[in-house]
N, C-alpha and C. Protein backbone atom coordinates (compact mmCIF):
# COMPACT_ATOMS: atom_id res chain seq x y z
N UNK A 1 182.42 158.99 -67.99
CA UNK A 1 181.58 159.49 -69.06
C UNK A 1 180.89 160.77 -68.60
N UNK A 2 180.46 161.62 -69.59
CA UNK A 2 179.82 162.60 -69.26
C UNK A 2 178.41 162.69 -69.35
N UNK A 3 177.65 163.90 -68.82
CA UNK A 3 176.47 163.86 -68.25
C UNK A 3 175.32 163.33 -69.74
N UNK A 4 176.05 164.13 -70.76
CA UNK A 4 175.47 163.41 -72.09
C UNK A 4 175.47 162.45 -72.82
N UNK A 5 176.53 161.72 -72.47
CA UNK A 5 177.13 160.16 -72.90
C UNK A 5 176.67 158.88 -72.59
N UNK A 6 176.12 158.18 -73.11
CA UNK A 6 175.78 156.87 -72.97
C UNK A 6 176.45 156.00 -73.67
N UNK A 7 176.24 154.69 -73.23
CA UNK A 7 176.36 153.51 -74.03
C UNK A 7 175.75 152.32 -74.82
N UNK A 8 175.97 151.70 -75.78
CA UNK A 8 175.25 150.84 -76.63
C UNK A 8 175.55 149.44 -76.23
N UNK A 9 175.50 148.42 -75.72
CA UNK A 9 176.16 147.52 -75.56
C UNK A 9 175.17 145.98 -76.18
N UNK A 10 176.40 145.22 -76.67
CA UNK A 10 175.11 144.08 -77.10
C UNK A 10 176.27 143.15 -76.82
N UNK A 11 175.88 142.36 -75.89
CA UNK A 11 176.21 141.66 -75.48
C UNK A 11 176.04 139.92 -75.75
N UNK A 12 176.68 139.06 -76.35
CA UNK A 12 176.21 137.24 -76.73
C UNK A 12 176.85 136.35 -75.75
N UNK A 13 176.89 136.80 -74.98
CA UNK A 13 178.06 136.21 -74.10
C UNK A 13 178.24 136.25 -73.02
N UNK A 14 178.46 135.55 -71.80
CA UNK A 14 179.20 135.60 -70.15
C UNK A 14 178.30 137.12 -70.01
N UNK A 15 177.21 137.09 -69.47
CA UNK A 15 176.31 138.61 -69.82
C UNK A 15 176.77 138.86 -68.03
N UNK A 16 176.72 137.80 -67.04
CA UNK A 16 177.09 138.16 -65.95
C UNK A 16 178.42 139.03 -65.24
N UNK A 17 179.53 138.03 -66.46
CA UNK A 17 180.95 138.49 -65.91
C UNK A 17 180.99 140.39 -66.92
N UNK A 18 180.35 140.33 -67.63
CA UNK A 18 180.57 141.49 -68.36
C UNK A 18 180.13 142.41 -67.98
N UNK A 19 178.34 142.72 -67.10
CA UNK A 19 177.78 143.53 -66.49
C UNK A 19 178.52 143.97 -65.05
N UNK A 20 179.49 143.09 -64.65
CA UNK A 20 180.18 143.36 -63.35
C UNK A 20 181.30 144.27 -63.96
N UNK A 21 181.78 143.79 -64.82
CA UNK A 21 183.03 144.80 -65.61
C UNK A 21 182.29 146.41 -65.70
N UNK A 22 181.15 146.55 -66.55
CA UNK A 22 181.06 147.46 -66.46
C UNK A 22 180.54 148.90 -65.49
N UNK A 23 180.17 147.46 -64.21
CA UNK A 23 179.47 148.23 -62.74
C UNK A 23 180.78 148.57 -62.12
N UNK A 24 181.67 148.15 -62.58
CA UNK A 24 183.09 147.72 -61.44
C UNK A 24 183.92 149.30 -62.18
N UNK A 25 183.92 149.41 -63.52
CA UNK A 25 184.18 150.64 -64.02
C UNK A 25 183.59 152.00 -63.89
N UNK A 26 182.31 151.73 -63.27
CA UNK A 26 181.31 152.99 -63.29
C UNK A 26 180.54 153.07 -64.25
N UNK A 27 180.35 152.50 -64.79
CA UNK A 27 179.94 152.95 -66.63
C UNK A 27 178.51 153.11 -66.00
N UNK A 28 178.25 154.14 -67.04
CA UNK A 28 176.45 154.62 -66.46
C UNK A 28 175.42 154.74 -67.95
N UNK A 29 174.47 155.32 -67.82
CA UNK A 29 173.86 155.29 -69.23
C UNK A 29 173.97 154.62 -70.25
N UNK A 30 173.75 153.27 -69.84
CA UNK A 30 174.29 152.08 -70.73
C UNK A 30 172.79 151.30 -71.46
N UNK A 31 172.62 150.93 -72.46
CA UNK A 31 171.40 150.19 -72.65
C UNK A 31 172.03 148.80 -73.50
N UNK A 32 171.36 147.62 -72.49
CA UNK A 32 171.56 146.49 -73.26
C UNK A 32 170.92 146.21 -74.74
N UNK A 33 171.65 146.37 -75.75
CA UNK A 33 171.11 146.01 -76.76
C UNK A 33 170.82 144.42 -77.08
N UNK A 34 169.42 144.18 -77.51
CA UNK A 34 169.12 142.95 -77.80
C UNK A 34 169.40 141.60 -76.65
N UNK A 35 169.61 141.97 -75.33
CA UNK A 35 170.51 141.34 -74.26
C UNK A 35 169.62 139.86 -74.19
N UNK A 36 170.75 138.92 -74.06
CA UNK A 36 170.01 137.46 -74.08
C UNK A 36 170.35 136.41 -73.19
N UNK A 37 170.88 136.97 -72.08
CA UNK A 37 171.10 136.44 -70.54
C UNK A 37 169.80 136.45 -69.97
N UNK A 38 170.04 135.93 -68.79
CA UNK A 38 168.88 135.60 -67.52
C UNK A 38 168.78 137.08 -66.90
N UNK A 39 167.50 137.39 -66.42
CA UNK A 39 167.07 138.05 -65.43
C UNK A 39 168.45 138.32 -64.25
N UNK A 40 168.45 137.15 -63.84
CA UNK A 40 169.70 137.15 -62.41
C UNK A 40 170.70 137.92 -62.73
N UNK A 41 170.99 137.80 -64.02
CA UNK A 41 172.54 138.47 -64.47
C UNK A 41 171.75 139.81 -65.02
N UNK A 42 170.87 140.23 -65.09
CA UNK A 42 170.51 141.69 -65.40
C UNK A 42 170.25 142.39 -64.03
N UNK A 43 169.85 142.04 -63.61
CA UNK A 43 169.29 142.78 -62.00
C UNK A 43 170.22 143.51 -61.59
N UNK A 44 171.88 143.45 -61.27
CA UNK A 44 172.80 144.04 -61.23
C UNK A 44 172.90 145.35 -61.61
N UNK A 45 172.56 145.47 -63.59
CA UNK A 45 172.80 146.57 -64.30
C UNK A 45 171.18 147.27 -64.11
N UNK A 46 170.36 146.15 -63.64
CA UNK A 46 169.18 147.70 -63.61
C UNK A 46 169.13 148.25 -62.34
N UNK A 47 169.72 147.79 -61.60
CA UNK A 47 170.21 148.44 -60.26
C UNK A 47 171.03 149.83 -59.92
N UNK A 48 171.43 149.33 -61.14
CA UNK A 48 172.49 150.43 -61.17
C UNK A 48 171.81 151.70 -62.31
N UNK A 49 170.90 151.47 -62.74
CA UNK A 49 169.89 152.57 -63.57
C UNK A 49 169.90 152.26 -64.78
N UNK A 50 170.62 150.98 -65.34
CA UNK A 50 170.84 150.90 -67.00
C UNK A 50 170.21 150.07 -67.81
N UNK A 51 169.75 150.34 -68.79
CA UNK A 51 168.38 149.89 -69.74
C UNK A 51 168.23 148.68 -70.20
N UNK A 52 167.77 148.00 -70.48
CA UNK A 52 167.00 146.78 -71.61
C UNK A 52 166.43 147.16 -73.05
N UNK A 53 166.93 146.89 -73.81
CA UNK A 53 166.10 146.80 -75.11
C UNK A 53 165.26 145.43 -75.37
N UNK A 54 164.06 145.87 -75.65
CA UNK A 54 163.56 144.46 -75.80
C UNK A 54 162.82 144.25 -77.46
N UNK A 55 163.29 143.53 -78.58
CA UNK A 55 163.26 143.02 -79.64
C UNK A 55 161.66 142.36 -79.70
N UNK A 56 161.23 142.17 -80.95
CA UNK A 56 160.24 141.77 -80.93
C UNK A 56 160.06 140.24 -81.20
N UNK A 57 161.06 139.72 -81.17
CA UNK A 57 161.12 138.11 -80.53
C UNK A 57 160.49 138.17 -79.42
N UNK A 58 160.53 139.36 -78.64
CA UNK A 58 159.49 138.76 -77.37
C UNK A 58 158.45 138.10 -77.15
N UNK A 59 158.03 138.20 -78.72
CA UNK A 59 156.69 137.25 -78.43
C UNK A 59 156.97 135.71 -79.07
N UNK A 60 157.83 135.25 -79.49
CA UNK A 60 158.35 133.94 -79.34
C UNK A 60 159.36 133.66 -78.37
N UNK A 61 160.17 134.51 -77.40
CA UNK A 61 161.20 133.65 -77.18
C UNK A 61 161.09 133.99 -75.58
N UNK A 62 161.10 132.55 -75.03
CA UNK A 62 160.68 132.45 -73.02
C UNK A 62 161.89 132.95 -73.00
N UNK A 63 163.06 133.27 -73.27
CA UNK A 63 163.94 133.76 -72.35
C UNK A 63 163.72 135.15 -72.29
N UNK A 64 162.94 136.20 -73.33
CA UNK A 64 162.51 137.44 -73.25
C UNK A 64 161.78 137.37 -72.50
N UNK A 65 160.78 137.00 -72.63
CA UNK A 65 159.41 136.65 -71.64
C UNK A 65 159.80 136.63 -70.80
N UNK A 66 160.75 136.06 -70.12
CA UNK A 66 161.28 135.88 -68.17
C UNK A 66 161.76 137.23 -68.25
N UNK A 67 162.87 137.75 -68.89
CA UNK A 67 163.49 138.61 -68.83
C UNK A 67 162.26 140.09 -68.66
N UNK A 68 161.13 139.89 -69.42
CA UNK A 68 160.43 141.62 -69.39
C UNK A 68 159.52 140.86 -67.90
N UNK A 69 159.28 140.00 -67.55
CA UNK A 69 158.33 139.16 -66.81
C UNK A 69 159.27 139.93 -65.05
N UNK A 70 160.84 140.05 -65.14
CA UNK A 70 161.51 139.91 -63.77
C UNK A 70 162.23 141.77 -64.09
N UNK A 71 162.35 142.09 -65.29
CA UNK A 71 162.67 143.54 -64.73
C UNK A 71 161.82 144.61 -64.65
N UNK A 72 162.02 145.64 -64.30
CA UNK A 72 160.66 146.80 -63.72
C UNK A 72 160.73 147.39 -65.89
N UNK A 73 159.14 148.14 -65.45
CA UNK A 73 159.40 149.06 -66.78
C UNK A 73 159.95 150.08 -67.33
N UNK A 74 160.64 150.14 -65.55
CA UNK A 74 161.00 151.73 -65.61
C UNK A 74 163.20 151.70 -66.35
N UNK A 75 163.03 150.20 -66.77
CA UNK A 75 164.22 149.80 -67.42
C UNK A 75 164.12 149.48 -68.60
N UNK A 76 162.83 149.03 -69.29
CA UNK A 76 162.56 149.06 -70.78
C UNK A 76 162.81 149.83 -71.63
N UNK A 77 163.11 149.33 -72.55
CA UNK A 77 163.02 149.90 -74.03
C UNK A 77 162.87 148.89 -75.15
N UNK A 78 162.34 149.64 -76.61
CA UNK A 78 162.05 148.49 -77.39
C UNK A 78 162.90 148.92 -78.85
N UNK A 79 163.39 147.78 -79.69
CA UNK A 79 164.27 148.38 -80.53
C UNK A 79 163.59 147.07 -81.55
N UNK A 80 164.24 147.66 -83.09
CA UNK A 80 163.46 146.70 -84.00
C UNK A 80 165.04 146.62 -84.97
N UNK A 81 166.21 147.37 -84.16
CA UNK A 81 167.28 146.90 -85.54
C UNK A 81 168.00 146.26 -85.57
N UNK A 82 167.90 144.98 -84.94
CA UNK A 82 168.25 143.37 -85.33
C UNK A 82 167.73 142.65 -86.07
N UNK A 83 168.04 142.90 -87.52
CA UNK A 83 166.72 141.94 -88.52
C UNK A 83 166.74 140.88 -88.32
N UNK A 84 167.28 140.31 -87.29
CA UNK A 84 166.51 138.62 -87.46
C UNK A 84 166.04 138.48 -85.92
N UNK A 85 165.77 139.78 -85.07
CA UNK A 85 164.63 139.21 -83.87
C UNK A 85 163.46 140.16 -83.95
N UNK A 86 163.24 139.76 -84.91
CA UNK A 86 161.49 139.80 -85.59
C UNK A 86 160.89 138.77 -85.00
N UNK A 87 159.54 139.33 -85.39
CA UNK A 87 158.13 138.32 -84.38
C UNK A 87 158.27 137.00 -84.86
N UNK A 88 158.64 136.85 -86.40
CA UNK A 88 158.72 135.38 -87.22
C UNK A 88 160.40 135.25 -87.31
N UNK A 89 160.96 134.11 -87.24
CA UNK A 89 161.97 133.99 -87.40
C UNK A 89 162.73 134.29 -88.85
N UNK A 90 162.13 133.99 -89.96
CA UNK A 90 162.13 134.22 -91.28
C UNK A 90 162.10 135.59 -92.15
N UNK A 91 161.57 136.15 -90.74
CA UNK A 91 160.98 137.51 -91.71
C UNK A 91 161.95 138.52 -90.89
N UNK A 92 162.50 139.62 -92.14
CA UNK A 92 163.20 140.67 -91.73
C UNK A 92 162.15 141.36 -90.91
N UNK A 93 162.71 142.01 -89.41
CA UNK A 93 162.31 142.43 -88.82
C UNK A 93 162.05 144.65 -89.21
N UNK A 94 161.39 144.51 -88.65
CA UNK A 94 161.39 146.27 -89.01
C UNK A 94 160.57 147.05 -88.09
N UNK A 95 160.73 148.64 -88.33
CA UNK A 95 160.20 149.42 -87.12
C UNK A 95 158.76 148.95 -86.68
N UNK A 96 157.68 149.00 -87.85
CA UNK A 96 156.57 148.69 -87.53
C UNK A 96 156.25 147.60 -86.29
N UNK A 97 157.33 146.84 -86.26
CA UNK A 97 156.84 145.38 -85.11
C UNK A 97 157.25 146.22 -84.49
N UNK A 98 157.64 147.79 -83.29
CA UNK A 98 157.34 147.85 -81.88
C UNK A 98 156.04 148.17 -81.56
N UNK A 99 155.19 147.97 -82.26
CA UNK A 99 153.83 147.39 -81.54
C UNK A 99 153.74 146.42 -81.24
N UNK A 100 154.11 145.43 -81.55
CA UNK A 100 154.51 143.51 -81.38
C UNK A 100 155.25 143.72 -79.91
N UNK A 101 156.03 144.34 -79.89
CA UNK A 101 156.58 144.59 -78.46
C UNK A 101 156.15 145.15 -77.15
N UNK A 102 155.38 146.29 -77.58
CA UNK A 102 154.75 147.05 -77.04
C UNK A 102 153.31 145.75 -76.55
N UNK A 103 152.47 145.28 -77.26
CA UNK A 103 151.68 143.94 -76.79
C UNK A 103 152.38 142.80 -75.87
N UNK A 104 153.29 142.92 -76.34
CA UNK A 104 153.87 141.84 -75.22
C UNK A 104 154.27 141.69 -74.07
N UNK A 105 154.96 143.16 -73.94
CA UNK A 105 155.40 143.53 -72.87
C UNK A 105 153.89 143.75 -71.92
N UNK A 106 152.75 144.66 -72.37
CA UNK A 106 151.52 144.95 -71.54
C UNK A 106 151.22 143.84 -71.40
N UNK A 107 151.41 142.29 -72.12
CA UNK A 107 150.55 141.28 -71.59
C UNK A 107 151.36 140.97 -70.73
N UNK A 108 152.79 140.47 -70.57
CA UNK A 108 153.47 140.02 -69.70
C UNK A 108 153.36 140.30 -68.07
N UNK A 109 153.53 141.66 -68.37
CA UNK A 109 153.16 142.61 -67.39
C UNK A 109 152.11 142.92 -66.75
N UNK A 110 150.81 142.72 -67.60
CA UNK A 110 149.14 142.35 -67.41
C UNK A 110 149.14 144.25 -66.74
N UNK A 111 149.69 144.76 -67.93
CA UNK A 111 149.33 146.72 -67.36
C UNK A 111 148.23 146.99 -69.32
N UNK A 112 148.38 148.60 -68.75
CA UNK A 112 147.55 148.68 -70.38
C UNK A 112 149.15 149.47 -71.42
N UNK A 113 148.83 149.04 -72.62
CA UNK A 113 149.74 149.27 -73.51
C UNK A 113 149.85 150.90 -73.52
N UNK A 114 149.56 151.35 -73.23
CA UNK A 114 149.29 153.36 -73.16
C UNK A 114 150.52 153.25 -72.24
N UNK A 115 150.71 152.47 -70.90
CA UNK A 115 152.05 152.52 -69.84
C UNK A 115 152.52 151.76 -70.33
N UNK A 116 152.82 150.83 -70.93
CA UNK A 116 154.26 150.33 -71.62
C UNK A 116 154.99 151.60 -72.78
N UNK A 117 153.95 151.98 -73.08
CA UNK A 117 154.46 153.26 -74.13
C UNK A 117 155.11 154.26 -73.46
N UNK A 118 154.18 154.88 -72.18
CA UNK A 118 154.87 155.80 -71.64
C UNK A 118 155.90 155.63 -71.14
N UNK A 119 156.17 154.65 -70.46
CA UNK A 119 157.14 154.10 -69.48
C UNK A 119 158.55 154.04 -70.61
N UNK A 120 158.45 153.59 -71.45
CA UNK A 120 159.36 153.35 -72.96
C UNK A 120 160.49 154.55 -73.43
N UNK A 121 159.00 155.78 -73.97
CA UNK A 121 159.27 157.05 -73.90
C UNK A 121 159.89 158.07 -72.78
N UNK A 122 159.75 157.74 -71.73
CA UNK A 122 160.68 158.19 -70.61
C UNK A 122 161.89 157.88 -70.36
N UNK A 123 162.12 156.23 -70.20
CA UNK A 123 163.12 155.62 -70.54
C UNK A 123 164.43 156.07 -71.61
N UNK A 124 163.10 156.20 -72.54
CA UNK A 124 164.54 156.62 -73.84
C UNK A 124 164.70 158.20 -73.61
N UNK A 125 163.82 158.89 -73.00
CA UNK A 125 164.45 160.39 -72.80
C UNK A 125 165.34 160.13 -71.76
N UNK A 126 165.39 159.57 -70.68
CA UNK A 126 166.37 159.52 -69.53
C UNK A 126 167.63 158.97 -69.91
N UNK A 127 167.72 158.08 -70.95
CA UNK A 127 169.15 157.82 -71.33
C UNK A 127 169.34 158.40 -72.46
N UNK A 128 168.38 158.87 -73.23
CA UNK A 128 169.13 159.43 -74.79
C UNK A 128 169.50 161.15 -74.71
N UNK A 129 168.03 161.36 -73.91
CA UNK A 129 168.06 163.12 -73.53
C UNK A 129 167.24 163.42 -74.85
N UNK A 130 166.58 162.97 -75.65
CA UNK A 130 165.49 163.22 -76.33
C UNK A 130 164.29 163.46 -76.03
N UNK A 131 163.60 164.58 -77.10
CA UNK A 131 161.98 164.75 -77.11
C UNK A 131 162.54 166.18 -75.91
């Protein structure tokens, strides 16, 4: 891939055997979309420099919670366009909840929400090349 090229990846599945596929290929500038594996099986791809999106289910669902709880921030990102991992299960999700995210992540993390923001915004310039 080239220096401008990234990837989208959303992964439901074997998140371990798939993140090795794509370390084993080189693939770089990759961001897990909506990713819903363990920590253990992410550590690999943030090793290798490639992102997390984190949904605003984070504030219902412990497997997010472990997941923003075990990777650094400097691998975050927050995305709201999976309408059904909204804060309520019921309710279409939308942009407004990455503040819902943005709270969750600073509590998890026990930092102030100003560095989950920044940290976010860097993030998405380092893989998108935006701003």
């Amino acid at each position: 891939m080239g220096p401008q090229q990234y990837s989208l990846l959303q992964l439901r599945q074997r998140f371990g055997h798939a993140i090795a596929l794509l370390l084993e290929s080189s693939a770089t500038r990759i961001q897990m979309h909506a990713f819903d594996g363990k920590a253990g099986a992410a550590l690999p791809a943030v090793e290798a420099g490639n992102f997390f999106s984190i949904t605003p289910s984070v504030i219902r669902s412990r497997q997010k919670q472990k997941l923003v709880k075990w990777l650094p921030l400097a691998c975050l990102l927050v995305e709201t366009d999976n309408l059904v991992l909204g804060p309520i299960p019921a309710m279409r999700n939308e942009p407004a909840n990455l503040s819902i995210s943005i709270q969750t992540i600073a509590q998890i993390k026990n930092v102030p929400e100003a560095a989950v923001m920044e940290a976010v915004s860097e993030n998405t310039r380092r893989l998108y090349g935006v701003w």
